[in-house]
N, C-alpha and C. Protein backbone atom coordinates (compact mmCIF):
# COMPACT_ATOMS: atom_id res chain seq x y z
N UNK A 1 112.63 115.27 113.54
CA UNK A 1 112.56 113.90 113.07
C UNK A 1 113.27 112.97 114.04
N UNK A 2 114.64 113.68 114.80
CA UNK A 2 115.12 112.61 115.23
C UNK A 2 113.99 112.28 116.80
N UNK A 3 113.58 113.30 117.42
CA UNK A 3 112.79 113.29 118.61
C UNK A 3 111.19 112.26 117.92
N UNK A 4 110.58 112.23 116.66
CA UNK A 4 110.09 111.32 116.85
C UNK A 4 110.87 109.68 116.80
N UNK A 5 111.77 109.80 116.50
CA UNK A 5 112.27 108.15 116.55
C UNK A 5 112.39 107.60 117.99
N UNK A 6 113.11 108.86 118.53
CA UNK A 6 113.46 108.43 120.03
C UNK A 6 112.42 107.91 120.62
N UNK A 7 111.21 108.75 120.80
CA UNK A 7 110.02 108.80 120.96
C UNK A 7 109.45 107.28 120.40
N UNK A 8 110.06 107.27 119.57
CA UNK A 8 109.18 106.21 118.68
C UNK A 8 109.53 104.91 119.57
N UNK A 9 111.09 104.93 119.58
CA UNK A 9 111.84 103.78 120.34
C UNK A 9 111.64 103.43 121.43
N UNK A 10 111.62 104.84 121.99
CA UNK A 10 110.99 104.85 123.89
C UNK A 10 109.98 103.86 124.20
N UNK A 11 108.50 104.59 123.22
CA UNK A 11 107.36 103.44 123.21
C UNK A 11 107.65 102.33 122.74
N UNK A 12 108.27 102.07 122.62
CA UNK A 12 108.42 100.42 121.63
C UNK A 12 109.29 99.47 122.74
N UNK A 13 110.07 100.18 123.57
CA UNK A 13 110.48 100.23 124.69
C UNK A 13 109.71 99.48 125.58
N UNK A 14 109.12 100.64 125.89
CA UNK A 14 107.86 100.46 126.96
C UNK A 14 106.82 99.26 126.31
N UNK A 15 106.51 99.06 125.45
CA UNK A 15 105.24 98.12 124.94
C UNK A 15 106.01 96.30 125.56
N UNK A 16 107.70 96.77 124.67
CA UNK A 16 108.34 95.06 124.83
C UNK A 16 108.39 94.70 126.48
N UNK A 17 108.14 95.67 127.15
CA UNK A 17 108.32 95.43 128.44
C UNK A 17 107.64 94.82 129.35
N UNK A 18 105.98 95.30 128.36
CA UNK A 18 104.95 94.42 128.97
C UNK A 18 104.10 93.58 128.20
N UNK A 19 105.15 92.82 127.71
CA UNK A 19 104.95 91.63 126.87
C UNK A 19 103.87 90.84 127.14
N UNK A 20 103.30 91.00 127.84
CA UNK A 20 101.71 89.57 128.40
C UNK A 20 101.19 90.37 128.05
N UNK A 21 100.12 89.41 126.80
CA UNK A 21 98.93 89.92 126.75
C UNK A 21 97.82 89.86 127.06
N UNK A 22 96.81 90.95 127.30
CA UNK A 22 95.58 90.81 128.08
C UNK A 22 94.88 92.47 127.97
N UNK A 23 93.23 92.32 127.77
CA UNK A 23 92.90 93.60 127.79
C UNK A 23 93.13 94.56 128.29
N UNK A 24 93.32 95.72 127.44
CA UNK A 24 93.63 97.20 128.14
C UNK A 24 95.40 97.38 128.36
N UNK A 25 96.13 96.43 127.49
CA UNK A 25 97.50 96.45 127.81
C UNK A 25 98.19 97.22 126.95
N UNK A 26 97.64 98.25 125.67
CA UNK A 26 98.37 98.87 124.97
C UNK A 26 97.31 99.77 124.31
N UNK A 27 97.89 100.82 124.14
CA UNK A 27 97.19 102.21 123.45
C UNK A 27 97.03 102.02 122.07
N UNK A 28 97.08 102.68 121.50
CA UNK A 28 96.31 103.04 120.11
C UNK A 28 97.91 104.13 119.27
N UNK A 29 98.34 104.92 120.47
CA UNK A 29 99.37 105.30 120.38
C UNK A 29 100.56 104.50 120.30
N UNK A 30 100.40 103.36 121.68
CA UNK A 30 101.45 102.57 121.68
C UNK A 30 101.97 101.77 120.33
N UNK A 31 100.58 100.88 119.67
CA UNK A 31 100.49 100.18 118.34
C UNK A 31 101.15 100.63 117.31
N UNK A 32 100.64 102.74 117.37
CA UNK A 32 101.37 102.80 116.32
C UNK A 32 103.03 103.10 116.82
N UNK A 33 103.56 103.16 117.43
CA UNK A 33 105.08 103.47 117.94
C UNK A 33 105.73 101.97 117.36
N UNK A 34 104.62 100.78 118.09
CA UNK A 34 105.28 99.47 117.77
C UNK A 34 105.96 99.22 116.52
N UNK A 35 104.50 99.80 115.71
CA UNK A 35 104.98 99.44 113.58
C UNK A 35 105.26 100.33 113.10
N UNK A 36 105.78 101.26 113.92
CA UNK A 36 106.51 102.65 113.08
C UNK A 36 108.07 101.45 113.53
N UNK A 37 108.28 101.00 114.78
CA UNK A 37 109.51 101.01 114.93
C UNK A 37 109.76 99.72 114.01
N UNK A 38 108.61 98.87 113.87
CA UNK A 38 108.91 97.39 113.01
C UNK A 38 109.36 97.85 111.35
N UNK A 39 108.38 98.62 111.25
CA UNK A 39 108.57 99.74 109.66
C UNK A 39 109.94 99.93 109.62
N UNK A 40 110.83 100.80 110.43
CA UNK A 40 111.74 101.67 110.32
C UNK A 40 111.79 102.91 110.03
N UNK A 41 110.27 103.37 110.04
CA UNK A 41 110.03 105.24 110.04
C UNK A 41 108.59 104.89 110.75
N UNK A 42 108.19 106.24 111.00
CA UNK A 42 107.23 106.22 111.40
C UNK A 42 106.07 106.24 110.02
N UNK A 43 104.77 106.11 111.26
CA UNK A 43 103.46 105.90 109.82
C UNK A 43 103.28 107.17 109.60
N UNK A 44 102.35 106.99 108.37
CA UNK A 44 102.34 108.01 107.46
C UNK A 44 101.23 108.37 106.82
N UNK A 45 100.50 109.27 107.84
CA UNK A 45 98.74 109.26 107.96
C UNK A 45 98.20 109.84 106.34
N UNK A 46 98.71 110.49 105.63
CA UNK A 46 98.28 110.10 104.30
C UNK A 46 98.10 109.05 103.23
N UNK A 47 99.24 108.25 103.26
CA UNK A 47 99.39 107.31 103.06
C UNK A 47 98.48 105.67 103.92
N UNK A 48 97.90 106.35 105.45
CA UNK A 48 96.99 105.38 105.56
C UNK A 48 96.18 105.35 104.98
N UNK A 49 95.83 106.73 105.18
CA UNK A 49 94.30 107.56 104.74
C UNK A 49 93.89 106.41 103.35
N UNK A 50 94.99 106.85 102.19
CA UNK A 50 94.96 106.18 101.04
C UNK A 50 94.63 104.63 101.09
N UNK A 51 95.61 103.86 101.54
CA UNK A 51 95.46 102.64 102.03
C UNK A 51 94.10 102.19 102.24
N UNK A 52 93.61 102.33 103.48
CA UNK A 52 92.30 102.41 104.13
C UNK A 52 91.65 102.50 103.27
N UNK A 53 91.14 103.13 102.09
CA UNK A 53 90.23 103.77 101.55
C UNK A 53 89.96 103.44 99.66
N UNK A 54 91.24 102.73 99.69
CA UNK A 54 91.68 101.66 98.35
C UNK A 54 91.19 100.10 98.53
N UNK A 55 90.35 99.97 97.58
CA UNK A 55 90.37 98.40 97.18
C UNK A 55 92.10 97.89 96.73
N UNK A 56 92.20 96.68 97.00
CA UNK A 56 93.72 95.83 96.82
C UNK A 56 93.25 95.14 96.06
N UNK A 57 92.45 94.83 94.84
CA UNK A 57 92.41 94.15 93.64
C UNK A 57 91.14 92.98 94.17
N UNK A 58 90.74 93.22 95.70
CA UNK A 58 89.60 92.52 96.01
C UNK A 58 88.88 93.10 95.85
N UNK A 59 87.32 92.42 96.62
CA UNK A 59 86.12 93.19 96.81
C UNK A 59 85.95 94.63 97.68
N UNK A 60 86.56 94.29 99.03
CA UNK A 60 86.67 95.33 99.77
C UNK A 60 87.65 96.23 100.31
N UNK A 61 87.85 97.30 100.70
CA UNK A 61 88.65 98.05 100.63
C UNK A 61 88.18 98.11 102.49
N UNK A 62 89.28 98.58 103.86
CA UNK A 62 88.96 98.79 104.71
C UNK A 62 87.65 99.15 105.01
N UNK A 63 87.72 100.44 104.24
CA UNK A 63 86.15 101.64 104.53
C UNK A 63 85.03 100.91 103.96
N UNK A 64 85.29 99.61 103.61
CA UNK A 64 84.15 99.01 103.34
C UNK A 64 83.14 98.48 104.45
N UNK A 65 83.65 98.21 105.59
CA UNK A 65 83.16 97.75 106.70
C UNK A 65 83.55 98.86 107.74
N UNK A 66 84.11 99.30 107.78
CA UNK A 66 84.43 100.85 109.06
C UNK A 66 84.27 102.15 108.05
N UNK A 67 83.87 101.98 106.89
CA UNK A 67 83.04 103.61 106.86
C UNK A 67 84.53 104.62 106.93
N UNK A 68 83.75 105.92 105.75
CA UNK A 68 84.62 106.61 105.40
C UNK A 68 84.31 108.03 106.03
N UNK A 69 84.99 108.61 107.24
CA UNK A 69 86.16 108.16 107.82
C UNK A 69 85.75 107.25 108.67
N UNK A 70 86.44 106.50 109.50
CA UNK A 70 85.76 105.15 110.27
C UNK A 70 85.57 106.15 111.81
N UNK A 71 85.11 106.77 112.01
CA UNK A 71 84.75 107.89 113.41
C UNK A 71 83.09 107.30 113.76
N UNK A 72 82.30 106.55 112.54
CA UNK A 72 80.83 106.05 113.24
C UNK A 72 81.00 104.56 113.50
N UNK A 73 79.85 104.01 114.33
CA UNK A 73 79.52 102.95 113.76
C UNK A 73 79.39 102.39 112.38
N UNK A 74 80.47 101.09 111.96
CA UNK A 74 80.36 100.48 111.13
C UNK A 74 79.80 99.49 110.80
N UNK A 75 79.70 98.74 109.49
CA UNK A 75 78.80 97.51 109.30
C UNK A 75 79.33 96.61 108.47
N UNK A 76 79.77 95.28 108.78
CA UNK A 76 80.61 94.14 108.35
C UNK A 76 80.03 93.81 106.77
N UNK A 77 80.49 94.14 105.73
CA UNK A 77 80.16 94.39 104.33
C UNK A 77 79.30 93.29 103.91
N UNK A 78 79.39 91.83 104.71
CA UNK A 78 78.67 90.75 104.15
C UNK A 78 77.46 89.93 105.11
N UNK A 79 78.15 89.99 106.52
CA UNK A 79 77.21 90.04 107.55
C UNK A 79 76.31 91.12 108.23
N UNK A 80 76.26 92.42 107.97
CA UNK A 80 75.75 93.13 108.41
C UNK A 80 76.12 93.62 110.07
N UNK A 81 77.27 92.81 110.29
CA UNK A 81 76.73 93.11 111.72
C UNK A 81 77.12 94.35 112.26
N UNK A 82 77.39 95.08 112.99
CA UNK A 82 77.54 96.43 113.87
C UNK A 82 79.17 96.21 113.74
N UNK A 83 80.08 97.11 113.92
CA UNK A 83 81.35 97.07 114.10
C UNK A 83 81.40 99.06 114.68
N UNK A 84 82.08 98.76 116.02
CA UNK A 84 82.47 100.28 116.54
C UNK A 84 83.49 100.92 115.77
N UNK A 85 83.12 101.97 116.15
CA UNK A 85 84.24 103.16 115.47
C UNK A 85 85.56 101.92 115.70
N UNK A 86 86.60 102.77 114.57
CA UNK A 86 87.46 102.78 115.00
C UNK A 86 88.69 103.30 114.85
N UNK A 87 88.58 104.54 114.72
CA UNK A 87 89.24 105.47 115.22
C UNK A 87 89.18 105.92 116.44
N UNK A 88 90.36 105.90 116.73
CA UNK A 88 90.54 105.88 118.55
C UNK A 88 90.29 106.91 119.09
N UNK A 89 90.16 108.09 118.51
CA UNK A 89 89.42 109.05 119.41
C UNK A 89 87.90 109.19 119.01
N UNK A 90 87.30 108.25 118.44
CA UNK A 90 85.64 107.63 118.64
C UNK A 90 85.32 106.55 119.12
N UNK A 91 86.14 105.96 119.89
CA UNK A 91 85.99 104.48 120.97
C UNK A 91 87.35 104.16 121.07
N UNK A 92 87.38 104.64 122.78
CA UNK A 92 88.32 104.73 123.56
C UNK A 92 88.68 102.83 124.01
N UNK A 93 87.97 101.95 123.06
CA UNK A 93 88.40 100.79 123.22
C UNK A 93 89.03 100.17 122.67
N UNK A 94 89.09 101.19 121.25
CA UNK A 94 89.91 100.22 120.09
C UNK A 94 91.93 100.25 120.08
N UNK A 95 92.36 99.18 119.69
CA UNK A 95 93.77 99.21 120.04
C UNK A 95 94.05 98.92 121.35
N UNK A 96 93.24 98.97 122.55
CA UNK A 96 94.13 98.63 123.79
C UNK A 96 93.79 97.00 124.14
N UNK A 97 93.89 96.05 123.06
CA UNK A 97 94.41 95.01 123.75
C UNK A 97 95.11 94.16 122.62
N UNK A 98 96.37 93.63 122.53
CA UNK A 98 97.41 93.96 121.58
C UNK A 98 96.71 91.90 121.33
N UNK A 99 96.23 91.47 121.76
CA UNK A 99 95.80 90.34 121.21
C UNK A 99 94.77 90.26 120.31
N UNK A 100 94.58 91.25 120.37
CA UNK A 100 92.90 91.46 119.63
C UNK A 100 93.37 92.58 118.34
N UNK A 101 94.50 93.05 118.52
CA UNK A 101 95.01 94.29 117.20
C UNK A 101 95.59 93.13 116.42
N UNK A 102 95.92 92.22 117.26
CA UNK A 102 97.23 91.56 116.17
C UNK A 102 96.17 90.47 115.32
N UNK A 103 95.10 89.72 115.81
CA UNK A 103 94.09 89.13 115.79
C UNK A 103 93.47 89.99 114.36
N UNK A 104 93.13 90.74 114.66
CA UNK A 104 92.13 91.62 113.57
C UNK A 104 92.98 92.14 112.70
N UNK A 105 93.91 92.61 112.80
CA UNK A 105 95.40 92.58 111.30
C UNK A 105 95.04 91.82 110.39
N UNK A 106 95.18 90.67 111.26
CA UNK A 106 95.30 89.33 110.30
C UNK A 106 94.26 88.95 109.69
N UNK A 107 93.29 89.02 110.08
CA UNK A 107 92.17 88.56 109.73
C UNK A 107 91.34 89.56 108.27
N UNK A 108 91.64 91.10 108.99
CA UNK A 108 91.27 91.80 107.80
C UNK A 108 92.10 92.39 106.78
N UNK A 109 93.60 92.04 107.51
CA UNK A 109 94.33 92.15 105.98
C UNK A 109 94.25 91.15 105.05
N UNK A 110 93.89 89.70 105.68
CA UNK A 110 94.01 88.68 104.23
C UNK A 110 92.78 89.04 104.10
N UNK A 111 91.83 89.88 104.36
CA UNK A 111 90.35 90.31 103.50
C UNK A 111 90.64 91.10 102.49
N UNK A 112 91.00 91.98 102.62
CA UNK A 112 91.56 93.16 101.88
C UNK A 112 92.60 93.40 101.50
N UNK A 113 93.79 92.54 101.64
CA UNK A 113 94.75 92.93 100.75
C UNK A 113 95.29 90.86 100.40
N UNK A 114 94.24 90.45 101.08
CA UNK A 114 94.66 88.75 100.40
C UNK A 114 96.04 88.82 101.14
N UNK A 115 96.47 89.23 102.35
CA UNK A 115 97.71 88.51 102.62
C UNK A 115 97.97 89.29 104.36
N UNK A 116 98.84 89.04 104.70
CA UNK A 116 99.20 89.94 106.42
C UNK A 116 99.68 91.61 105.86
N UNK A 117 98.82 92.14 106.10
CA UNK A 117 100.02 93.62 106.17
C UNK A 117 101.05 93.75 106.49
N UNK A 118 102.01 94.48 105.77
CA UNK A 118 103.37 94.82 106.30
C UNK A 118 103.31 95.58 107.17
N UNK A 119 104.30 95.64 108.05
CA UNK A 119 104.68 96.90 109.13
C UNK A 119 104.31 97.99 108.82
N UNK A 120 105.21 98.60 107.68
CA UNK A 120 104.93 100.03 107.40
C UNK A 120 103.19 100.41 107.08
N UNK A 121 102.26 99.13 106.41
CA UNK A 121 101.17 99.19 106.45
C UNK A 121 100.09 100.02 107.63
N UNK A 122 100.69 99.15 108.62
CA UNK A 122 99.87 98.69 109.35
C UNK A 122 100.27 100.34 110.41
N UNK A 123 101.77 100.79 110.20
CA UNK A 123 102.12 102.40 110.71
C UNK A 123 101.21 103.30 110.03
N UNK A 124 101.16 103.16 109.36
CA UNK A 124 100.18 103.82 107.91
C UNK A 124 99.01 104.13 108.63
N UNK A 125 98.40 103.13 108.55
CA UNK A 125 96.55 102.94 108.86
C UNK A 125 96.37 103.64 110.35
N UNK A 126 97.36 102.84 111.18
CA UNK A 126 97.14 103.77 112.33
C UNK A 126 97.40 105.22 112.48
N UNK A 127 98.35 106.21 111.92
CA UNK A 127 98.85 107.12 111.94
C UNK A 127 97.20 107.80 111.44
N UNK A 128 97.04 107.24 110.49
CA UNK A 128 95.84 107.72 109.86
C UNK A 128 94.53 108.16 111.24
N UNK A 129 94.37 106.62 112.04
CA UNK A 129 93.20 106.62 112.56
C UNK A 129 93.45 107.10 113.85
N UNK A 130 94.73 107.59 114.65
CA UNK A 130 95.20 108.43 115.49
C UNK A 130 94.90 110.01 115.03
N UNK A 131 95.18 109.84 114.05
CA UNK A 131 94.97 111.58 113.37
C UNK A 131 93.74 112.00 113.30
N UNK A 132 92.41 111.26 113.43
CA UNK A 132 91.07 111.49 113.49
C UNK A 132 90.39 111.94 114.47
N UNK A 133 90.16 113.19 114.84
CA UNK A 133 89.62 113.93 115.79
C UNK A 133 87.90 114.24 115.49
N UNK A 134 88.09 114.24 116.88
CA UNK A 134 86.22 115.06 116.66
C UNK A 134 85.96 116.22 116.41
């Protein structure tokens, strides 16, 4: 436990260091190190799993638009439109540009949970979508 904190800190380390943002400037790994360290534990891929996969007293629940598990192409619940995997080991694009993670937080947590995700949330979801293998 204590080697993931260090670990955890290290990356969180490394992310504040390269503070400008711009595509391709942070991992999928890195993100989650960031909101494990904003959390104060790390995420907690069952607990995304759950998350993800729960309506919040709205209409949609994550997997409403990225699909259960989100490893295919998804489809935007009201527009239809295409949305890529996104689980990061099914598109090696998602998470690496920290303007566009922090961007889409926001946007689809006040969808789905009507407000910004918390840290530990947001450790959660990723731990989850890091843990998704082919």
């Amino acid at each position: 436990m204590t080697s993931l904190r260090t670990l955890t800190l290290a990356a969180l380390c490394a992310l504040a260091a390269t503070s400008i943002s711009h595509a391709a400037d942070t991992t999928a790994v890195q993100q989650l190190a960031h909101w494990s360290a904003q959390a104060g534990s790390p995420g907690n891929a069952e607990k995304g799993k759950v998350f993800f996969n729960a309506r919040h007293g709205g209409e949609w629940s994550c997997a409403s638009c990225h699909g259960t598990p989100p490893t295919a192409q998804g489809k935007h619940a009201s527009t239809g439109k295409s949305i890529a995997p996104l689980a990061p080991a099914f598109n090696p694009k998602a998470f690496t540009d920290t303007a566009k993670v922090d961007k889409w937080f926001r946007r689809n947590c006040n969808d789905v949970v009507s407000r910004e995700c918390k840290a530990v949330e947001k450790a959660d979801v990723l731990a989850y979508l890091n843990a998704l293998k082919p």
